[in-house]
Every structure is written in structure tokens, then in C-alpha cells.
PDB file of N, CA and C in Angstrom:
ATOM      1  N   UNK A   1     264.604 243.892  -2.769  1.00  0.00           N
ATOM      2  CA  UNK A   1     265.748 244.705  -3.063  1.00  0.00           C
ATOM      3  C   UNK A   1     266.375 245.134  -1.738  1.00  0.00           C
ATOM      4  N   UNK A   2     267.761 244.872  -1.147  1.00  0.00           N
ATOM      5  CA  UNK A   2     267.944 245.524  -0.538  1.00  0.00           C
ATOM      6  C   UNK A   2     269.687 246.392  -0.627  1.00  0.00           C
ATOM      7  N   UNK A   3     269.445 248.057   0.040  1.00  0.00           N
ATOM      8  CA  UNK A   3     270.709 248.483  -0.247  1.00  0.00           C
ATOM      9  C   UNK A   3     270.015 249.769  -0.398  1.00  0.00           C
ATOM     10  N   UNK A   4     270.665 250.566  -0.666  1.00  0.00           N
ATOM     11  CA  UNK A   4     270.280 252.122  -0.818  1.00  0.00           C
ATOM     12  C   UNK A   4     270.488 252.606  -2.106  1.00  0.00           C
ATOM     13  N   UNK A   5     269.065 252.629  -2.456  1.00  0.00           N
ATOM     14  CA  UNK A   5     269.024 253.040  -4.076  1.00  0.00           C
ATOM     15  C   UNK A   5     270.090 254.070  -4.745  1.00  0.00           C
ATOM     16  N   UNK A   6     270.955 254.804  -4.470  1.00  0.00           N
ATOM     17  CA  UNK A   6     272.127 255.734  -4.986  1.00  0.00           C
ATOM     18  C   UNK A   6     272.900 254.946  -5.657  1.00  0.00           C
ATOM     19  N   UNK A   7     273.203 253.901  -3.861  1.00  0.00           N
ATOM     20  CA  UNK A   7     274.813 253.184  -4.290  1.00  0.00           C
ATOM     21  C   UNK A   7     274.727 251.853  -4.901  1.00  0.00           C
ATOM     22  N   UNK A   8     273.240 251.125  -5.079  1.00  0.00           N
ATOM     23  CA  UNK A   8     273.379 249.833  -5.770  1.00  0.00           C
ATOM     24  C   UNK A   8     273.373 249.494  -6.838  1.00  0.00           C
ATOM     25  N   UNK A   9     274.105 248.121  -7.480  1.00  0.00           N
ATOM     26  CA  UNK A   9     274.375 248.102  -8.326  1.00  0.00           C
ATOM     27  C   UNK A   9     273.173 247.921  -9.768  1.00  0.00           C
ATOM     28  N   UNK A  10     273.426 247.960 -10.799  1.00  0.00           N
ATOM     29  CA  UNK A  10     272.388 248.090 -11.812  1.00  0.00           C
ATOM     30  C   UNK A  10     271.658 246.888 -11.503  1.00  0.00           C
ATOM     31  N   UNK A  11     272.694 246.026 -11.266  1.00  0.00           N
ATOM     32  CA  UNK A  11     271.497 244.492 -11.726  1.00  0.00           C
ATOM     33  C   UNK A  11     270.746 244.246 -10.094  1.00  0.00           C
ATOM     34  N   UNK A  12     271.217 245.279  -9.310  1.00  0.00           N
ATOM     35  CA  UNK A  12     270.446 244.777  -8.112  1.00  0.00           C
ATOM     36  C   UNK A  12     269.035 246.146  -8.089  1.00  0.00           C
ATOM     37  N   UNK A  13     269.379 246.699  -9.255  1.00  0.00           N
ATOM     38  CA  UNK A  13     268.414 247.975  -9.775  1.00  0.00           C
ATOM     39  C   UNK A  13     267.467 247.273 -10.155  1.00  0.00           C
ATOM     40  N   UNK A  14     267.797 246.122 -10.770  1.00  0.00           N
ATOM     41  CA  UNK A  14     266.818 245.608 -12.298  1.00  0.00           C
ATOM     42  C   UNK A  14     266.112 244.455 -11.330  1.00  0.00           C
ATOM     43  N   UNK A  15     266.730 244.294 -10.044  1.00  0.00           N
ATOM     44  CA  UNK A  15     266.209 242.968  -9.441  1.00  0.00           C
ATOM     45  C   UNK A  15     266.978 241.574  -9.681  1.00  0.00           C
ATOM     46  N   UNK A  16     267.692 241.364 -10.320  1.00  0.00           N
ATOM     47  CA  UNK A  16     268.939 240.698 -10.793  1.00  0.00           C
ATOM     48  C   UNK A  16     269.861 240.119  -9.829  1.00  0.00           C
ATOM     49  N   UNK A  17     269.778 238.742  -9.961  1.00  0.00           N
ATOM     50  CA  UNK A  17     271.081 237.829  -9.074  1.00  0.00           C
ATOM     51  C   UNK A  17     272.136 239.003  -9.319  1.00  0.00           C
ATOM     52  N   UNK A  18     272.693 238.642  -8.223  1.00  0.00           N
ATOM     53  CA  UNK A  18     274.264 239.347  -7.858  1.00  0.00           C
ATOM     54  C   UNK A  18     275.323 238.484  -7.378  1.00  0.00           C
ATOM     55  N   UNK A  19     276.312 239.499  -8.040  1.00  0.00           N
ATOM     56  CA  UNK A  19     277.259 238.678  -7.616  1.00  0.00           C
ATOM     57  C   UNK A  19     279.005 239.712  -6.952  1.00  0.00           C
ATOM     58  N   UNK A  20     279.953 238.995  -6.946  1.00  0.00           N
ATOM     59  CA  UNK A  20     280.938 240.066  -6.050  1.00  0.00           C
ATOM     60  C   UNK A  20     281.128 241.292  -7.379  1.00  0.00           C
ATOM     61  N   UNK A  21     281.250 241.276  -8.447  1.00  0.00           N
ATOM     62  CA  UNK A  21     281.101 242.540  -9.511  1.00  0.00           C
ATOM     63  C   UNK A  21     280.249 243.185  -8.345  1.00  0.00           C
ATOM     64  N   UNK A  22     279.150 243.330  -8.232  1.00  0.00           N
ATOM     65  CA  UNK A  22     278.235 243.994  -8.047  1.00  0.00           C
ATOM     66  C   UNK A  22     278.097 244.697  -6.830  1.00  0.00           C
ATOM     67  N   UNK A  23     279.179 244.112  -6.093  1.00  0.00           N
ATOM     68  CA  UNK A  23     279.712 244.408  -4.671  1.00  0.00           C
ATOM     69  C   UNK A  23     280.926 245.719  -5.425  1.00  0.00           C
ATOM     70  N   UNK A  24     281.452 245.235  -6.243  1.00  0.00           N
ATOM     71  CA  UNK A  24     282.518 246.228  -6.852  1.00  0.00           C
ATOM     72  C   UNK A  24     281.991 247.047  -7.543  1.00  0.00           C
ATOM     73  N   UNK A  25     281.336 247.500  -7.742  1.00  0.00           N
ATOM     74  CA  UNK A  25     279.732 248.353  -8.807  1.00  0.00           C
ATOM     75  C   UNK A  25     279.685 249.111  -7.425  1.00  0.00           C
ATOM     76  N   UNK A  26     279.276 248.996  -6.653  1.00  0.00           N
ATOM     77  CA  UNK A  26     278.753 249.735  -5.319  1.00  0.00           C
ATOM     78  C   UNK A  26     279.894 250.453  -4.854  1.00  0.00           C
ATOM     79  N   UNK A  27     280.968 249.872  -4.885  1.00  0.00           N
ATOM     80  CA  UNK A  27     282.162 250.483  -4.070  1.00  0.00           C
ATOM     81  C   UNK A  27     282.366 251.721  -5.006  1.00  0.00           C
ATOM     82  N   UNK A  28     282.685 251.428  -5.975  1.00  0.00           N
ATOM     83  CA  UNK A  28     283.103 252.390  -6.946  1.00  0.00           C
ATOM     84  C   UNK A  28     282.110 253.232  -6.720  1.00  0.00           C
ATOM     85  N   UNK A  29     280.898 253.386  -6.614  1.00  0.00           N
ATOM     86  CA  UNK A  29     279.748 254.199  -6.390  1.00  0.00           C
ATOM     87  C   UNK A  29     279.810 255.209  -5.302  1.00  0.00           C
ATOM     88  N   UNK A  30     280.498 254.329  -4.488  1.00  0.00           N
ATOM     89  CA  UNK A  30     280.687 254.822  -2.780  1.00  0.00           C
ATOM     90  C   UNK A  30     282.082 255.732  -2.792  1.00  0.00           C
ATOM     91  N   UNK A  31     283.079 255.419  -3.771  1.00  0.00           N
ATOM     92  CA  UNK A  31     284.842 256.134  -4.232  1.00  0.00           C
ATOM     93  C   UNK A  31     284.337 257.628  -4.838  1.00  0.00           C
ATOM     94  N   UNK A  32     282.902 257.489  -6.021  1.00  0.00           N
ATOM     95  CA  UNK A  32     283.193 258.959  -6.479  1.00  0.00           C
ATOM     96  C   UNK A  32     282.001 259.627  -5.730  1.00  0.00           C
ATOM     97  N   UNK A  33     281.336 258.915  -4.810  1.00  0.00           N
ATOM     98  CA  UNK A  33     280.635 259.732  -4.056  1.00  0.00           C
ATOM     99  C   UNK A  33     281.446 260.478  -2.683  1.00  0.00           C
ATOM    100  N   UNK A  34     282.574 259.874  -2.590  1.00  0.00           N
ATOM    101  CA  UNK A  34     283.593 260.623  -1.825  1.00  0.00           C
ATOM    102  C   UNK A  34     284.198 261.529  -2.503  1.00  0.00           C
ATOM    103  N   UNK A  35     284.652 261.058  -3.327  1.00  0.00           N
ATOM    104  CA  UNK A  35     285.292 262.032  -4.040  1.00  0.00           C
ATOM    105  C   UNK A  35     284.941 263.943  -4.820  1.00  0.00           C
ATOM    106  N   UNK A  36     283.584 263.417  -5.133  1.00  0.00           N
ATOM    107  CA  UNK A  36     282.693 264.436  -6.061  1.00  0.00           C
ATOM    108  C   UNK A  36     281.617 265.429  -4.895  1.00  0.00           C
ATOM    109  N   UNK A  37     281.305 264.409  -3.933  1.00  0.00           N
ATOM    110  CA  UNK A  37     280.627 265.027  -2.624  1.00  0.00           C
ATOM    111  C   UNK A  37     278.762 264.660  -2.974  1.00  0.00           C
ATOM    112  N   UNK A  38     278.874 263.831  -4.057  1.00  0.00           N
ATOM    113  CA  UNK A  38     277.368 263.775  -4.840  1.00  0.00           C
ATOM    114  C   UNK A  38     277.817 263.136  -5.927  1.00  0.00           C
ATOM    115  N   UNK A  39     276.250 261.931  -6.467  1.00  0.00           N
ATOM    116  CA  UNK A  39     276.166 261.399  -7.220  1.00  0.00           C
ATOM    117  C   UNK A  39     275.280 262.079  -7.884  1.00  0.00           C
ATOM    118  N   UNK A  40     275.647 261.993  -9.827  1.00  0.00           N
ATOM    119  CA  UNK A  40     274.244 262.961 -10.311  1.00  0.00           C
ATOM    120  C   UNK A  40     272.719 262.325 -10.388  1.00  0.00           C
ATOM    121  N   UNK A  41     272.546 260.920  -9.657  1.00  0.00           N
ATOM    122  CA  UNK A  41     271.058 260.614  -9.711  1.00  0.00           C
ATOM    123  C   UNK A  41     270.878 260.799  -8.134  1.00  0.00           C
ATOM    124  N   UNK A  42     271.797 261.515  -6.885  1.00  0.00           N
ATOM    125  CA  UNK A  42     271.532 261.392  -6.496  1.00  0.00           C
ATOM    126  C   UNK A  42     270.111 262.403  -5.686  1.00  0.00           C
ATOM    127  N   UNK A  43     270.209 263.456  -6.582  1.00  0.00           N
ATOM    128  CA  UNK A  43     269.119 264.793  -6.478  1.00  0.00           C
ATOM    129  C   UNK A  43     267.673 264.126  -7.019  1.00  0.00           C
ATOM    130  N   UNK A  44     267.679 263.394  -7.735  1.00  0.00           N
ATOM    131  CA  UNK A  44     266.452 262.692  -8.722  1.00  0.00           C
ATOM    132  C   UNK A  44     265.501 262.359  -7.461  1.00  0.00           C
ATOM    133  N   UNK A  45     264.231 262.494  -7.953  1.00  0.00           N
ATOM    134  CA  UNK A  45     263.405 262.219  -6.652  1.00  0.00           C
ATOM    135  C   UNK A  45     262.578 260.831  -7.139  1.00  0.00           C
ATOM    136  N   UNK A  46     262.322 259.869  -6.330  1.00  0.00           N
ATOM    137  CA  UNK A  46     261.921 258.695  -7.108  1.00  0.00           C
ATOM    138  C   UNK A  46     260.364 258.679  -6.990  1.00  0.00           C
ATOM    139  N   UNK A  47     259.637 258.787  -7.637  1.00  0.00           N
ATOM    140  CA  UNK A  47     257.839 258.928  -7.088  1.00  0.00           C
ATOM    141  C   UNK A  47     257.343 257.863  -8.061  1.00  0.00           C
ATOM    142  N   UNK A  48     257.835 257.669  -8.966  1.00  0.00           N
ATOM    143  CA  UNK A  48     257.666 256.234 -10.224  1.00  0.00           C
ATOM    144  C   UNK A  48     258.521 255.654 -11.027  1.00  0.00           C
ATOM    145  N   UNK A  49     257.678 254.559 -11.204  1.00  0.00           N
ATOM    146  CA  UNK A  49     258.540 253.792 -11.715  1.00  0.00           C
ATOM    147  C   UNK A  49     259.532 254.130 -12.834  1.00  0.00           C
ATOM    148  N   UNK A  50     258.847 255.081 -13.782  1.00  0.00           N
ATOM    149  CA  UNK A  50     259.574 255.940 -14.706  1.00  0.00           C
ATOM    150  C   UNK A  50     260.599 256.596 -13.918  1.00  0.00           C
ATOM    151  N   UNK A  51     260.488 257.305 -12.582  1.00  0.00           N
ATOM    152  CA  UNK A  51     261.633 258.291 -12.550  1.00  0.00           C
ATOM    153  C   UNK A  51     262.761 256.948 -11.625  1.00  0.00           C
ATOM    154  N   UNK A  52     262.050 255.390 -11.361  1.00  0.00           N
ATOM    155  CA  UNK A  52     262.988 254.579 -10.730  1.00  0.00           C
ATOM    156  C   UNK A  52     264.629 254.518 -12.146  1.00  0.00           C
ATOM    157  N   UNK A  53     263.784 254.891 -13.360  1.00  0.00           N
ATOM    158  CA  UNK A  53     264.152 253.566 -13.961  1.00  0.00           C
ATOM    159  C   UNK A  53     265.203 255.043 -14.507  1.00  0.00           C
ATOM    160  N   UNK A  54     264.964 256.214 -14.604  1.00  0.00           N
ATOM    161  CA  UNK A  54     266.107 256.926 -14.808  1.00  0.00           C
ATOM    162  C   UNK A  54     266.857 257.156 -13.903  1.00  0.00           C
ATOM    163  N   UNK A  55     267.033 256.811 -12.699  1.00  0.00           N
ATOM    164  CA  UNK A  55     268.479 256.304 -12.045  1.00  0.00           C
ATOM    165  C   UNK A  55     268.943 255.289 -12.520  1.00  0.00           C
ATOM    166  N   UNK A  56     268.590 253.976 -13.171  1.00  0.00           N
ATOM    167  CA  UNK A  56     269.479 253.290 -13.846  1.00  0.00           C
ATOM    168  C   UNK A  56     270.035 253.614 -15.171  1.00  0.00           C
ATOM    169  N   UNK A  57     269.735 254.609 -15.728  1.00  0.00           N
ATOM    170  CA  UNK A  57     270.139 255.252 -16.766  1.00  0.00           C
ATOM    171  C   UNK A  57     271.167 255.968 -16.885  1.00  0.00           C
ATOM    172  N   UNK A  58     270.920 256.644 -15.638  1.00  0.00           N
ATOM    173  CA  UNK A  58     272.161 257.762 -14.961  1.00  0.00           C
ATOM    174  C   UNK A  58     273.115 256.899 -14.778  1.00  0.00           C
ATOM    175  N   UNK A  59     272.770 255.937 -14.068  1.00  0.00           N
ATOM    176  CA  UNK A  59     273.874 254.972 -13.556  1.00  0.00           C
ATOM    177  C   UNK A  59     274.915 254.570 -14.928  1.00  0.00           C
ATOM    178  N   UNK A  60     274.268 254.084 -15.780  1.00  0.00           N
ATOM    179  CA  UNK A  60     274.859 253.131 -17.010  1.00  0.00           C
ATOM    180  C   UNK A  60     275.238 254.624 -18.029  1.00  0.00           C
ATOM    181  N   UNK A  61     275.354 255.610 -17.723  1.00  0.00           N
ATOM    182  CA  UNK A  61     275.627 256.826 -18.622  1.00  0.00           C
ATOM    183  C   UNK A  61     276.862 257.318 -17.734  1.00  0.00           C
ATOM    184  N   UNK A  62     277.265 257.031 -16.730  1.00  0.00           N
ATOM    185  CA  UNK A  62     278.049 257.813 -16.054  1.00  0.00           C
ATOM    186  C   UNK A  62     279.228 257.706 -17.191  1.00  0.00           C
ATOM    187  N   UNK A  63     280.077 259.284 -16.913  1.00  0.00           N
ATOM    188  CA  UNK A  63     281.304 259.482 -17.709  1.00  0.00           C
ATOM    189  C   UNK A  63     281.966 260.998 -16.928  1.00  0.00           C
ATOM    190  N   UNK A  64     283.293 260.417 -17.465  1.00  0.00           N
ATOM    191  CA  UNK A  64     284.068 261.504 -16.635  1.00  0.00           C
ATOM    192  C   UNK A  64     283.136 263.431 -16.905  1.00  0.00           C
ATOM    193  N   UNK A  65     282.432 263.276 -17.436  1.00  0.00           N
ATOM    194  CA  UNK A  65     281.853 264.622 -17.814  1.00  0.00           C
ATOM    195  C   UNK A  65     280.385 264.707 -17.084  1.00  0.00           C
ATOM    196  N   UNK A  66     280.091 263.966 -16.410  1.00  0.00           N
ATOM    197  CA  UNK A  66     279.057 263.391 -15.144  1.00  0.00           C
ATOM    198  C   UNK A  66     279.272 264.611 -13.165  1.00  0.00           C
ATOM    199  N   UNK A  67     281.026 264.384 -13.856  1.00  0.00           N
ATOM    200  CA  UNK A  67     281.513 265.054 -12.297  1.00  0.00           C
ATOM    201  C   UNK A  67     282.444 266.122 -12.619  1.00  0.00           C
ATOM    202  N   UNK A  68     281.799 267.237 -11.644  1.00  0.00           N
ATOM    203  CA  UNK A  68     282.684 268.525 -11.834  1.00  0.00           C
ATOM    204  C   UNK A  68     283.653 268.283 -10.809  1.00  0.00           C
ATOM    205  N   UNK A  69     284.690 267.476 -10.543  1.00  0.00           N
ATOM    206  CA  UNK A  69     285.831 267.226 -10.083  1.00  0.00           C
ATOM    207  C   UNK A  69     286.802 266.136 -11.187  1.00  0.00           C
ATOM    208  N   UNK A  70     287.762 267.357 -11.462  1.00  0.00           N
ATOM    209  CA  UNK A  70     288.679 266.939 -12.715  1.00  0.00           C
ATOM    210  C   UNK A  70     289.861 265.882 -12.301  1.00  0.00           C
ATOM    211  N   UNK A  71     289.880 265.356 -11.172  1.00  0.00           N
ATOM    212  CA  UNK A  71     290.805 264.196 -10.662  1.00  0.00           C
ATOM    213  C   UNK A  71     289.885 262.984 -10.392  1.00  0.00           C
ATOM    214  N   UNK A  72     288.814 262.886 -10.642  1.00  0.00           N
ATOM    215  CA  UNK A  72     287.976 261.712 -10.595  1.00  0.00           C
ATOM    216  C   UNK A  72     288.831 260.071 -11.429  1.00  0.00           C
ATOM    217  N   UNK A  73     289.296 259.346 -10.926  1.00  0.00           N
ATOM    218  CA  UNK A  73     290.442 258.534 -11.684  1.00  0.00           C
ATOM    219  C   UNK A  73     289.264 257.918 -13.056  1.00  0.00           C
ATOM    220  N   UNK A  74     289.970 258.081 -14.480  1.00  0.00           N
ATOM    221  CA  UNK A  74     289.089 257.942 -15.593  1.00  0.00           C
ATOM    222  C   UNK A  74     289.135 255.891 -15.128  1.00  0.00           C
ATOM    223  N   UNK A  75     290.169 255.596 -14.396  1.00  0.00           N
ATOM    224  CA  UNK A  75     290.303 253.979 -14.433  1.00  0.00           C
ATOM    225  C   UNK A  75     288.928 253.412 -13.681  1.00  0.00           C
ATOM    226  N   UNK A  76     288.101 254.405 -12.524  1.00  0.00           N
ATOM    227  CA  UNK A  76     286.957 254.031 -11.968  1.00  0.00           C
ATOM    228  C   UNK A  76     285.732 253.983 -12.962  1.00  0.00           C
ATOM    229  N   UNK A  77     286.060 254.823 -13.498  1.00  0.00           N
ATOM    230  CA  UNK A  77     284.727 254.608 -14.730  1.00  0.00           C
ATOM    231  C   UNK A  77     284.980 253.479 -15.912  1.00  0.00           C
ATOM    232  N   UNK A  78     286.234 253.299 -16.007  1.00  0.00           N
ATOM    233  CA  UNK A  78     286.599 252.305 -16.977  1.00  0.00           C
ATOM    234  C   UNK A  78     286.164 251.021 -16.586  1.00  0.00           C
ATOM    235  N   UNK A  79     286.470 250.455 -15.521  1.00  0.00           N
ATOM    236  CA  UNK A  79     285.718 249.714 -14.565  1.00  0.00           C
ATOM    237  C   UNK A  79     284.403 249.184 -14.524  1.00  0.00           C
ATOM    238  N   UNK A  80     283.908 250.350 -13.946  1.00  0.00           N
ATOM    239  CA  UNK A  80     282.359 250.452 -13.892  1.00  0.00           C
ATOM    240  C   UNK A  80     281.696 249.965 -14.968  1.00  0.00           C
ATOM    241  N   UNK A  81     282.685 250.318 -16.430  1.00  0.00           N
ATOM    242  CA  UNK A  81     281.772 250.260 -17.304  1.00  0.00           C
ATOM    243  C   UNK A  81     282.013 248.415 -17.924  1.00  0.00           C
ATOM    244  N   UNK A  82     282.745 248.528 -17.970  1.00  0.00           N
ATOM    245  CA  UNK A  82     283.399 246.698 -17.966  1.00  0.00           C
ATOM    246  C   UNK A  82     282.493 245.857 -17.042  1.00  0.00           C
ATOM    247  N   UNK A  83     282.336 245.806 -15.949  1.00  0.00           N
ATOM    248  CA  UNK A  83     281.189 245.547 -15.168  1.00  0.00           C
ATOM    249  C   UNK A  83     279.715 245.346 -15.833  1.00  0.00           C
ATOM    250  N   UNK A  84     279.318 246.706 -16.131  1.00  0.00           N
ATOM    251  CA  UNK A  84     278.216 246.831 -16.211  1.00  0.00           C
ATOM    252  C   UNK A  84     277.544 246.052 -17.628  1.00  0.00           C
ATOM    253  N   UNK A  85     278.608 245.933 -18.611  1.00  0.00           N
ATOM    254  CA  UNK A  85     279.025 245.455 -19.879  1.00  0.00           C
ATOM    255  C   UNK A  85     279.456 243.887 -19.775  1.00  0.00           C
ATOM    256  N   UNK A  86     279.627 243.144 -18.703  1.00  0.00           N
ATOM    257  CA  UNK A  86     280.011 242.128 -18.721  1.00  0.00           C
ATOM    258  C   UNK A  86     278.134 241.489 -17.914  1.00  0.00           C
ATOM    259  N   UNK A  87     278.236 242.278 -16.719  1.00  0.00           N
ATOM    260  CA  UNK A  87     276.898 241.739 -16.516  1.00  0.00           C
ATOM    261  C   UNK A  87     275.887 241.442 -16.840  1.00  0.00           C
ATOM    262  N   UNK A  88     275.565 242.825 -18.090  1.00  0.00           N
ATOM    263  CA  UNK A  88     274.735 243.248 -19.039  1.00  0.00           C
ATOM    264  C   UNK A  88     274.277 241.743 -19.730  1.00  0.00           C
ATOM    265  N   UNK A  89     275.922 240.968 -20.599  1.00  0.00           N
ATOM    266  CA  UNK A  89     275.435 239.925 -21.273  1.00  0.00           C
ATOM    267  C   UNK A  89     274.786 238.661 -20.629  1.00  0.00           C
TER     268      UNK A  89
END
């Protein structure tokens, strides 16, 4: 695995070929972590595999009600989730 567990993408979570989506999965990761000042898995402390696997949870749950900054563009999550939903299959 390599990349920094916050900003990578699910399927590079799961161990999963990648591809440029997944480069765009990260960015977007990296847009509302500017934006918000914090990701919400990013407090999660990882000590097992159980608490690995609820950052990918967090990840695939994100929604505009995720970030207490009310200009977060709803089109980045729309995105994200198309992504994550296309990769998924």
C-alpha cells in the first residue's frame, strides 16, 4: 500500500488495482481537507484491523452532513460518490 491512509483512495484501502479515478478520489480528499481543515476519519486511531476497516466506511459514508463547513461544493461529494460506485462494480 502506498500513500497516506486519510487521503487514499478506497480501492487502494482494500488493496485494489488503481487507476486515474483513484487519483481523483484522493484529490477530492485533499479539496475538503482544505476546505473543512479535517477529515472525519481523520481523528480515528488505527490499532486494528477493525478500526483499519472503519476508515473505509467513513470514507464511502461521506455526505454533506460529514462537514461543519456549509460551502463544501455538494458537486465534490457527488463525484466521490460516482467514483466510488463505479469502482465498486
Amino acid at each position: 500500500m502506498v500513500g497516506t491512509l486519510g487521503f487514499m483512495s478506497c480501492r487502494a484501502h482494500e488493496g485494489k488495482d488503481q487507476g486515474p479515478a483513484d487519483e481523483i478520489e484522493s484529490l477530492i480528499y485533499t479539496l475538503l481537507y482544505l476546505a473543512e481543515g479535517t477529515l472525519p476519519w481523520l481523528k480515528l486511531q488505527v490499532r486494528t484491523t477493525a478500526d483499519f476497516h472503519k476508515i473505509l466506511l467513513a470514507k464511502r459514508g461521506l455526505s454533506k452532513r460529514s462537514f461543519k463547513n456549509p460551502n463544501i461544493p455538494e458537486e465534490l461529494l457527488l463525484v466521490l460518490d460516482q467514483i466510488q460506485r463505479t469502482k465498486a462494480s
